[in-house]
Protein backbone atom coordinates (compact mmCIF):
# COMPACT_ATOMS: atom_id res chain seq x y z
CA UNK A 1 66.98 78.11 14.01
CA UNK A 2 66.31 74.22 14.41
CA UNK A 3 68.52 71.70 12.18
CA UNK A 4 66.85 69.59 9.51
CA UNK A 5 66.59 65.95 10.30
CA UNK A 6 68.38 63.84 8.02
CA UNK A 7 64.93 62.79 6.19
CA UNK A 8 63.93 66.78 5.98
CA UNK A 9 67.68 66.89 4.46
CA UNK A 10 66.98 63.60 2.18
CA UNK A 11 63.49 64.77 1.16
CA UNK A 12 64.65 68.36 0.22
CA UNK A 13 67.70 66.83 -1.64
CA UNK A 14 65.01 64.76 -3.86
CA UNK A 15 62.33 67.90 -4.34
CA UNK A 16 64.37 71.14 -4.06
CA UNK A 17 67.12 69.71 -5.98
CA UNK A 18 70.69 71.40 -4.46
CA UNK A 19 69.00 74.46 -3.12
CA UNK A 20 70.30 73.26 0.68
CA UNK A 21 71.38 76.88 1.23
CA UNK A 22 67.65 77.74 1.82
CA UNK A 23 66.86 76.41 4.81
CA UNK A 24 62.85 77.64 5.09
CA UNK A 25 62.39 76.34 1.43
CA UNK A 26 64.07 72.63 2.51
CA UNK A 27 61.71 72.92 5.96
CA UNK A 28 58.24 73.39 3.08
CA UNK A 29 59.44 70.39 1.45
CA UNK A 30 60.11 68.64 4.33
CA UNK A 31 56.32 69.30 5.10
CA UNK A 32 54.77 68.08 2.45
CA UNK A 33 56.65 65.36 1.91
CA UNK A 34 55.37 63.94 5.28
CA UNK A 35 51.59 65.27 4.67
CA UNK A 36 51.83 62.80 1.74
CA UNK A 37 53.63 60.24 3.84
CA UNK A 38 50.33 60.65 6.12
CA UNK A 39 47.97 60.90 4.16
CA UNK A 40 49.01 57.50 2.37
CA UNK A 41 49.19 56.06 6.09
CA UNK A 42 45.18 57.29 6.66
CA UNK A 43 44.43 55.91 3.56
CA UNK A 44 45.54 52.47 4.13
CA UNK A 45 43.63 52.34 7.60
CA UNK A 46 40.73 53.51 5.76
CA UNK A 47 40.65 50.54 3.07
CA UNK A 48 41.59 48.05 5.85
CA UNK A 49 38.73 48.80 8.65
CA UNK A 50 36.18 49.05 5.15
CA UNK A 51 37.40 45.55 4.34
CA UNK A 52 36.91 44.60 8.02
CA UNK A 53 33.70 45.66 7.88
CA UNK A 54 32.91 43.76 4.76
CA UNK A 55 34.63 40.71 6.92
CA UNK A 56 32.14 41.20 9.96
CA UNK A 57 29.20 41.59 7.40
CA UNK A 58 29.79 38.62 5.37
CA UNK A 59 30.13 36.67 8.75
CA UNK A 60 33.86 35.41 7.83
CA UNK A 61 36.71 34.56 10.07
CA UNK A 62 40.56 33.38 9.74
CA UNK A 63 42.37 32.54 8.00
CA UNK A 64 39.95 34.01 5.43
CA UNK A 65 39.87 38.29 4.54
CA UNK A 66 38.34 40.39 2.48
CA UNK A 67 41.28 41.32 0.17
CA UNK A 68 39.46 43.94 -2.34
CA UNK A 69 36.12 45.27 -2.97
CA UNK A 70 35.05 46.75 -6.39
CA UNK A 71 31.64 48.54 -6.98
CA UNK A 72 30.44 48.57 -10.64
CA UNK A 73 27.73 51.77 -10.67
CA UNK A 74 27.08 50.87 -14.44
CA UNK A 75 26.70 47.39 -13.63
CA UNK A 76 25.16 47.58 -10.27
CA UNK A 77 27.35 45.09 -8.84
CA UNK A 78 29.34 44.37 -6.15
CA UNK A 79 32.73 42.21 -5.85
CA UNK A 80 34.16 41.28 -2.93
CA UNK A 81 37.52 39.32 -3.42
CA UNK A 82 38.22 36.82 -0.30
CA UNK A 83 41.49 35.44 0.04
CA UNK A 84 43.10 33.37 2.82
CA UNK A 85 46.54 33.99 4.71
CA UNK A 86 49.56 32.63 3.45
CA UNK A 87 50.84 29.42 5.18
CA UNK A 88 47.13 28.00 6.21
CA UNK A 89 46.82 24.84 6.57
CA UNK A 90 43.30 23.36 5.68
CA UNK A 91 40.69 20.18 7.06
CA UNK A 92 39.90 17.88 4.63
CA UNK A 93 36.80 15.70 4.87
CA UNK A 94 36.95 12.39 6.32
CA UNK A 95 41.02 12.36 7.18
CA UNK A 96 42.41 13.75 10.40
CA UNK A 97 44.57 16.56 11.08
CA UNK A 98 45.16 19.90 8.63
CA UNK A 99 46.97 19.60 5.19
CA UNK A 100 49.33 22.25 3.24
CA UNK A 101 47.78 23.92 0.06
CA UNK A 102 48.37 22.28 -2.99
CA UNK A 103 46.81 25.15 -5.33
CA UNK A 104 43.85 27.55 -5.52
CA UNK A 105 41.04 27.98 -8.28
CA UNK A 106 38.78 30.94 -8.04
CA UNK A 107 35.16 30.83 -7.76
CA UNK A 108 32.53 33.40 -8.54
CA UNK A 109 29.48 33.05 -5.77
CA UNK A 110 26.27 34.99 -6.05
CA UNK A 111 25.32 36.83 -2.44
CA UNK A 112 22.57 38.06 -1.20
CA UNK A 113 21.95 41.22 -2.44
CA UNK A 114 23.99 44.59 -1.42
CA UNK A 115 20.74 46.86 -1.55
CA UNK A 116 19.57 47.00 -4.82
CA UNK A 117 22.59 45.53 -6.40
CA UNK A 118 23.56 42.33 -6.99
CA UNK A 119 26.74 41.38 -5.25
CA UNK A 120 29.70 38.68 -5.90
CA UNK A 121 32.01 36.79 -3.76
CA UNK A 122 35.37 36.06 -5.71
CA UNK A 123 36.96 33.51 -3.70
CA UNK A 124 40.28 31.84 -3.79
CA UNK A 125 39.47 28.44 -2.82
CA UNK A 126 42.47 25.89 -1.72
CA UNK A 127 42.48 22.41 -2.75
CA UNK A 128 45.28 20.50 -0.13
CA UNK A 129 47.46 17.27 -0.75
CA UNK A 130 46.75 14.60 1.75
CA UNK A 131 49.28 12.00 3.02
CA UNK A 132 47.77 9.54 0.72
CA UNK A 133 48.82 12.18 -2.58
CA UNK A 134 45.46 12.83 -3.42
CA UNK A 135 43.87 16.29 -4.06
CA UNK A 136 40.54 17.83 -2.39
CA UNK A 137 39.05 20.78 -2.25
CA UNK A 138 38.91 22.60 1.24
CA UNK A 139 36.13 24.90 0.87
CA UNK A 140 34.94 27.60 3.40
CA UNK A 141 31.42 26.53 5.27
CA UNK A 142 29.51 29.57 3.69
CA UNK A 143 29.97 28.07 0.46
CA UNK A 144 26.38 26.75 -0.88
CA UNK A 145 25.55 23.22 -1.89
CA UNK A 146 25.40 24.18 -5.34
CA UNK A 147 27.66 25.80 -7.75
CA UNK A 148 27.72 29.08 -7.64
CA UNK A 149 25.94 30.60 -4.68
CA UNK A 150 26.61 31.31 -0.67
CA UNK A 151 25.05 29.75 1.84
CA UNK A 152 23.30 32.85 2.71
CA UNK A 153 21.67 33.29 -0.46
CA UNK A 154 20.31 29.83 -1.25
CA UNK A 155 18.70 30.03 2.57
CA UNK A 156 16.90 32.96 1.39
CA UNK A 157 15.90 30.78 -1.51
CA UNK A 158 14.62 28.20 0.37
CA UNK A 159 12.57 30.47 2.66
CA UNK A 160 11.30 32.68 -0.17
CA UNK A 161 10.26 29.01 -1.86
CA UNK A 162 7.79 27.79 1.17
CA UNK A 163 5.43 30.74 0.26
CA UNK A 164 5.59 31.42 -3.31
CA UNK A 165 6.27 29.67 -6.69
CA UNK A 166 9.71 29.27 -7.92
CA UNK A 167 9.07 31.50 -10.79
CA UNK A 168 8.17 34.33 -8.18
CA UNK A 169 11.13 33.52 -6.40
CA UNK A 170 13.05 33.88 -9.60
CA UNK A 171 12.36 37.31 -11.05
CA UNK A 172 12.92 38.48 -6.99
CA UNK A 173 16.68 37.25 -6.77
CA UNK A 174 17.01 37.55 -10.66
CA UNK A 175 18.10 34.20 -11.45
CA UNK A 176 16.45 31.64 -14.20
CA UNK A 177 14.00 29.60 -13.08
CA UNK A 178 16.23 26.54 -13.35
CA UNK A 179 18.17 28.07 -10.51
CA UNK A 180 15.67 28.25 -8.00
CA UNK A 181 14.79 24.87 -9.07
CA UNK A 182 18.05 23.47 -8.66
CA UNK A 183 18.97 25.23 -4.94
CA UNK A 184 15.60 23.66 -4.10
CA UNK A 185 16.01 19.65 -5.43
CA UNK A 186 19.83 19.78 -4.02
CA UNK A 187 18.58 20.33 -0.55
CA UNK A 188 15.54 17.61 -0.88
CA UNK A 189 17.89 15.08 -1.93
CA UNK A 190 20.02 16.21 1.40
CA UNK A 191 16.93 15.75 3.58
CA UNK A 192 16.04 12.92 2.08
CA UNK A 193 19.58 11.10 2.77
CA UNK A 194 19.45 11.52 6.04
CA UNK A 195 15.88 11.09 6.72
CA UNK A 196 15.20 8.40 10.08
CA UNK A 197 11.90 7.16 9.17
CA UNK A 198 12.53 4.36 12.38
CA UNK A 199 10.28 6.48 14.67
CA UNK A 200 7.30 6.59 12.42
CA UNK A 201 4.48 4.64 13.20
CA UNK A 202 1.60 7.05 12.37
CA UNK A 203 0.96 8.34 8.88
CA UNK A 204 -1.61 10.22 6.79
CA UNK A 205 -2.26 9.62 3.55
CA UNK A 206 -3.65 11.67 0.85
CA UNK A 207 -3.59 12.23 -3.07
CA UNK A 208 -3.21 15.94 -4.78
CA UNK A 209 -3.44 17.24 -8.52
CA UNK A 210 -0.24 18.77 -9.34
CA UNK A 211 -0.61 19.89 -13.30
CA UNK A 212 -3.12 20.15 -15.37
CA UNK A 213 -4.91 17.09 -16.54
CA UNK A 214 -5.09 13.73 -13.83
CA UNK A 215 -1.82 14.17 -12.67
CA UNK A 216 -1.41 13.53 -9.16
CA UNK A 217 1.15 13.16 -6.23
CA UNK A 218 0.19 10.41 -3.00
CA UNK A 219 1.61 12.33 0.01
CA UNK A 220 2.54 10.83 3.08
CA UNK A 221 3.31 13.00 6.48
CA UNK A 222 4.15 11.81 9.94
CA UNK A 223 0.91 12.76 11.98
CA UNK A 224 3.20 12.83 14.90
CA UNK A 225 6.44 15.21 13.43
CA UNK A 226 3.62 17.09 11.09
CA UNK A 227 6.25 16.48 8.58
CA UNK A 228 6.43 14.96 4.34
CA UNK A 229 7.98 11.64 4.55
CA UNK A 230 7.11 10.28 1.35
CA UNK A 231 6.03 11.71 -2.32
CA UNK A 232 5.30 9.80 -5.10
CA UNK A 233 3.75 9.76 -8.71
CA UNK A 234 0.23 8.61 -9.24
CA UNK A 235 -2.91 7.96 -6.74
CA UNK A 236 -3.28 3.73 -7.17
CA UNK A 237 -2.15 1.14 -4.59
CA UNK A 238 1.16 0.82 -5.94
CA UNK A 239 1.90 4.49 -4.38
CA UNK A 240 1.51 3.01 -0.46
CA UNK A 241 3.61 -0.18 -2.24
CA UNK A 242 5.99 2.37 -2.75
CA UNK A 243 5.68 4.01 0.56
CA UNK A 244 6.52 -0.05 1.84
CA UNK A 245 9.93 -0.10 0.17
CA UNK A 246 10.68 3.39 0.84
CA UNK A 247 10.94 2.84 4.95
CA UNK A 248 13.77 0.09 4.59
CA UNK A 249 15.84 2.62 2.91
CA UNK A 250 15.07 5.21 5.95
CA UNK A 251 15.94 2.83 8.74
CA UNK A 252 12.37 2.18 8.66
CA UNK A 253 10.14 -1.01 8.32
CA UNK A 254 6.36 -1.75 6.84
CA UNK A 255 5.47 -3.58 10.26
CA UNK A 256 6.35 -0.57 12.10
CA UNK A 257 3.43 1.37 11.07
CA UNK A 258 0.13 1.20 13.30
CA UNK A 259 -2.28 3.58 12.17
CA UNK A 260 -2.62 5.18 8.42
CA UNK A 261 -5.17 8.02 7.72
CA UNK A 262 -6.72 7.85 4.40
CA UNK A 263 -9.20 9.09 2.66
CA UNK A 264 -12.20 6.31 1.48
CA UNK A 265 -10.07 5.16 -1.59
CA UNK A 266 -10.32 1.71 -2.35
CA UNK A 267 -7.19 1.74 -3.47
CA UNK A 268 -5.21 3.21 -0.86
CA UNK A 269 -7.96 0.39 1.56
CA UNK A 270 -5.95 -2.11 -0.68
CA UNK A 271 -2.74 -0.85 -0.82
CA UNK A 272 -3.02 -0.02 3.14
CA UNK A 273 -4.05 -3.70 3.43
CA UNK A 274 -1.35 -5.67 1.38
CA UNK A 275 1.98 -3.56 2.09
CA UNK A 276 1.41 -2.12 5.59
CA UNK A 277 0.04 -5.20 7.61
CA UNK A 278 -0.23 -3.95 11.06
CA UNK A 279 -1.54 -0.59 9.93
CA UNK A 280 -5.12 0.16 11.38
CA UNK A 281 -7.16 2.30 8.94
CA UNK A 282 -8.82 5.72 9.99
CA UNK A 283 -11.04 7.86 7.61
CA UNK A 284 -9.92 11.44 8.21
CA UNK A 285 -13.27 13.25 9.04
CA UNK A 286 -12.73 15.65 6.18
CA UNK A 287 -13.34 13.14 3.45
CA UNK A 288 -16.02 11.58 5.40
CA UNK A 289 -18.20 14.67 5.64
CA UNK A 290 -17.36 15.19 2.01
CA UNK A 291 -19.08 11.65 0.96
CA UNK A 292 -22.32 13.03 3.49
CA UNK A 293 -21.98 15.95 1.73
CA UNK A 294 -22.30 13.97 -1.53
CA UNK A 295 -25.08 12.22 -0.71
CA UNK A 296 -26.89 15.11 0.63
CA UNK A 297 -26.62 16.67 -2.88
CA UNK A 298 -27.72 13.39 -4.93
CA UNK A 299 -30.69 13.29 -2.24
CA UNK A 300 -31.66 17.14 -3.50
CA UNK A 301 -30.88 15.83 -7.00
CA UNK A 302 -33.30 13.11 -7.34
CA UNK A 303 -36.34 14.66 -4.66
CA UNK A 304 -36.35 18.34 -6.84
CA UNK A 305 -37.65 16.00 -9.93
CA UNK A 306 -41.11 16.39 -8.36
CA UNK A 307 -40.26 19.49 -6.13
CA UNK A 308 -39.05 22.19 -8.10
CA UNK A 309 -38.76 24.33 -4.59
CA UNK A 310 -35.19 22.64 -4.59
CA UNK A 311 -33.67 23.85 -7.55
CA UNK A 312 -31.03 26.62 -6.97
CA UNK A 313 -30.28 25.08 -3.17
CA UNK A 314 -27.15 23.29 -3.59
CA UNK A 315 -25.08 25.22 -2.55
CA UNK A 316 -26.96 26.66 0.58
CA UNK A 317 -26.90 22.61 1.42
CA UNK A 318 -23.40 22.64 0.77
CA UNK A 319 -21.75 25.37 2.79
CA UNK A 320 -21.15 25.54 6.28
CA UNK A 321 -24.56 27.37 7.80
CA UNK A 322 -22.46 30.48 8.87
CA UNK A 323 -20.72 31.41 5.61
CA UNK A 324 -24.06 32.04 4.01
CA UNK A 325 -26.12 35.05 3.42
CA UNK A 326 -28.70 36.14 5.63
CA UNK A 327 -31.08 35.46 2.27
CA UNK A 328 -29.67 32.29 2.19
CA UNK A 329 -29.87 31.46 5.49
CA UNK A 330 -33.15 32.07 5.84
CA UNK A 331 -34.01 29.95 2.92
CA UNK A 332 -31.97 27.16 4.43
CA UNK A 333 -33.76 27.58 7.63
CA UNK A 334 -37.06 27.35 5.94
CA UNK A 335 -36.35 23.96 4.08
CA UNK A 336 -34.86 22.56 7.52
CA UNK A 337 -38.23 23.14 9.37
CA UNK A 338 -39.58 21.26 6.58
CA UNK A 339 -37.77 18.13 7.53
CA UNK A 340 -40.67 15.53 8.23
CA UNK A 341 -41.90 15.70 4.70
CA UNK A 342 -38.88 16.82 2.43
CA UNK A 343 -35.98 13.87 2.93
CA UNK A 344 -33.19 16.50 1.38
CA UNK A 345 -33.74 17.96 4.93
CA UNK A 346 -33.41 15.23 6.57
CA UNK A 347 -30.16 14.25 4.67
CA UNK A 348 -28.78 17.51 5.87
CA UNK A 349 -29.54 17.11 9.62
CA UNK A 350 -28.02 13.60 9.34
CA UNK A 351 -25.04 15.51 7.90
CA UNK A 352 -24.38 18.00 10.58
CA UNK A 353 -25.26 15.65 12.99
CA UNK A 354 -22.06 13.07 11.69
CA UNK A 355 -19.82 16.48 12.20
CA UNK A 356 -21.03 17.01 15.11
CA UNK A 357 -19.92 13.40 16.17
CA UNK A 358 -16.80 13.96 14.41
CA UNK A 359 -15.57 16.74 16.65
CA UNK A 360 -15.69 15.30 20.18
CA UNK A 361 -12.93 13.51 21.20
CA UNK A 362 -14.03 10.59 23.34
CA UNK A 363 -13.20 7.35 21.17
CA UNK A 364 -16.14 5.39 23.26
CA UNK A 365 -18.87 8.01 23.00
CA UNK A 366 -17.67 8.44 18.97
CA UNK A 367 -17.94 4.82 18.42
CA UNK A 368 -21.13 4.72 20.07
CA UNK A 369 -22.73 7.51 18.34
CA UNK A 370 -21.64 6.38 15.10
CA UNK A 371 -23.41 2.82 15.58
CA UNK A 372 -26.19 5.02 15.71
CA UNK A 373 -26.04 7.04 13.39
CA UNK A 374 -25.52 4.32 10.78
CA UNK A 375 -28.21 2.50 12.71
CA UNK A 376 -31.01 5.95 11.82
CA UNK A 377 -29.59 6.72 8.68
CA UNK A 378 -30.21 3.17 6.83
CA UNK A 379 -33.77 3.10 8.56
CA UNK A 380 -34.67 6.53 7.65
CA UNK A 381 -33.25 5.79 3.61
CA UNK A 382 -32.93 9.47 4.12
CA UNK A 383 -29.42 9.05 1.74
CA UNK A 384 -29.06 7.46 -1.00
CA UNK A 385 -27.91 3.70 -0.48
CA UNK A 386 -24.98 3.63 -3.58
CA UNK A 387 -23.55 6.96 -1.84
CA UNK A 388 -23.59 5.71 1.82
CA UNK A 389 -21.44 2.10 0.45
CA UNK A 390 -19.03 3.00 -2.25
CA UNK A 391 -16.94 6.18 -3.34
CA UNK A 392 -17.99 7.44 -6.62
C-alpha cells in the first residue's frame, strides 16, 4: 500500500482523531479534506472572474476593482462596491505629478439600470495631500458632474431629455423631477463656460411662449453651427441688448455680427439697430408669408360684409392648397377663378405668388421680383394697406 503524505497524516490527525492505525479511514479523510480545499479554490475563481466581469461592464480600469457585489431581490437593487489597490498614487487637478492618499470617503452613485433594477456604485474615493499640504479629492472620470450619479447615467439623462419632458424622463429612471432638472442645468452651465462665440457672425432671432400666460424666451442660434447661443427672458429690445453684452463674455464682440434673421418685430428692428451695428437685417420668409397670410384673411374679413359666399373660407385661404380636402379644394379653386371681381382672390394669388419668390435662391432675381411684387400689390390695393406697413 502507498504511504500517507504528511498533510493526509496532518489532516487525518485533525478529523479521525488518533485512529492512525487505520490507514483506508486516514486515506477518506485525506479526500475530503482536499475536495473542500478545492472546492474553496473554484469558488474564489468564480467570485473573481464575476467581479471581472462587473469590471469590463462598468468600463473600469486600474488601479480601480470591483471588490463586492450584493443583489437585494426584495429591494431590487444592485451594489457594486469599487475599491482601488493599495499603494496608488493619484493626479490631482492643476499640479503635476501623482500624490499619496491622504484618506477615503465613500460615495453612493446611481447607475444605469441592471435590467429592471436599479443599481449602485459604492465607491471608495481618495482624497491625496499635495506638496503644498492641502487636500483634494481624486475622483475616477466616470464619476458624474453632479452628486450622486455616474457618468453613464446622467448621459442617458441628457439624451432621454432632447425628446421628452423632464417629468417623462423622471418617472423612466425613477428619480424626482428636481433630479433630472439638476443633471440638465449642471451641464448648460458647462457648455455655456466654454462657449467661443468669436466665430459667430450670423444669427437668427426669434421669440417663443414658454408657460402659460405672455411668458416668453428670445432665442438666438448660429445659422452657420445650427446651434443655441443665447436664451433670455422676455421678447422687447432689451433681449438683443442682452445678446450685445453676452458675446464679450464668449470671446465674442457686437461688431462681429453681419447678418441677424428676425422676424418683423419692431422691437427686435430696434434692438437689431442700436446694439448690433454692423448687423444687416433679413425677414425669415416664414414670418413674412405669415403677415401675407394676415392680410389675406383681413381682405376676406372686410369683402364677406357684402358677400356672404366668403363666410366659412378662412381656413381653405389659410392652408397650404395640398393639405386640403378634395371638397375644399374644389371650393378654393372655384373662388380663385373668380379673381377679377372678388379681391380676397386676388390677395391669395399675391400670396402664393410672394412664396413662390421666396423659394428660389438667386438674390438678384429675388430682389427683382420683390420690387415687383410690392410694385402690383400697392396698385392693385388688393391687401389691406395697415397690414402690408406695420405688424399688428
Amino acid at each position: 500500500m502507498a504511504s500517507q503524505g504528511p498533510g493526509c497524516t496532518s489532516a487525518a490527525r485533525k478529523l479521525g482523531g488518533s485512529r492512525l492505525d487505520r490507514p483506508e479511514q486516514a486515506a477518506r479523510i485525506c479526500g475530503r479534506w482536499a475536495e473542500a480545499d478545492a472546492a474553496a479554490g473554484v469558488c474564489r475563481i468564480g467570485v473573481i472572474m464575476h467581479n471581472q466581469l462587473f469590471e469590463s461592464a462598468l468600463g473600469i480600469g486600474q488601479p480601480w476593482s470591483v471588490r463586492e457585489v450584493d443583489f437585494d431581490p426584495t429591494g431590487k437593487t444592485l451594489t457594486i462596491r469599487i475599491d482601488f489597490a493599495a499603494g496608488t498614487r493619484f493626479p490631482a487637478a492643476g499640479v503635476e505629478g501623482v500624490h499619496p492618499v491622504h484618506d477615503t470617503q465613500t460615495k453612493r452613485l446611481r447607475h444605469l439600470n441592471f435590467f429592471q433594477h436599479e443599481c449602485f456604485l459604492e465607491v471608495r474615493i481618495p482624497r491625496v495631500k499635495l506638496p503644498d499640504g492641502r487636500v483634494v479629492q481624486a475622483a475616477p472620470d466616470w464619476i458624474g458632474k453632479l452628486a450622486g450619479f455616474t457618468l453613464l447615467f446622467e448621459a442617458l439623462v441628457l439624451a432621454m431629455a432632447q425628446q421628452m419632458t423632464f417629468a417623462a424622463v423622471a418617472k423612466l429612471v425613477d428619480e424626482s423631477w428636481h433630479r433630472v432638472h439638476a443633471i440638465c442645468s449642471r451641464y448648460v452651465d458647462l457648455a455655456l463656460a466654454e462657449a467661443d462665440l468669436s466665430t459667430v457672425t450670423a444669427v437668427a432671432i426669434d421669440e417663443t411662449s414658454c408657460r402659460r400666460g405672455h411668458n416668453y424666451l428670445t432665442i438666438a442660434a448660429d445659422t452657420e453651427a445650427r446651434k443655441v447661443v443665447f436664451v433670455t427672458e422676455g421678447k422687447d429690445a432689451k433681449t438683443i441688448a442682452h445678446f450685445a453684452e453676452h458675446l464679450p463674455e464668449h470671446k465674442g464682440a457686437p461688431e462681429q455680427i453681419s447678418s441677424v434673421s428676425i422676424d418683423m418685430s419692431s422691437a427686435f428692428i430696434k434692438g437689431v439697430t442700436e446694439h448690433l451695428p454692423n448687423a444687416r437685417i433679413t425677414f425669415d420668409k416664414f414670418h413674412v408669408v405669415a403677415h401675407a397670410s394676415a392680410a389675406v384673411d383681413q381682405t376676406r374679413r372686410l369683402e364677406q360684409r357684402t358677400d356672404p359666399s366668403l363666410k366659412g373660407l378662412r381656413w381653405t385661404l389659410l392652408k397650404d392648397r395640398h393639405r386640403l380636402s378634395a371638397e375644399s379644394r374644389a371650393d378654393l379653386d372655384a373662388l380663385i377663378a373668380q379673381a377679377t371681381s372678388k379681391r380676397t382672390a386676388r390677395a391669395w394669388l399675391y400670396r402664393e405668388h410672394l412664396r413662390e419668390i421666396l423659394d428660389r435662391k438667386q438674390i438678384n432675381v429675388v430682389s427683382a421680383m420683390l420690387k415687383q411684387w410690392c410694385t402690383n400689390v400697392l396698385r392693385s390695393k388688393s391687401l389691406p394697406s395697415r397690414r402690408r406697413g406695420s405688424r399688428r
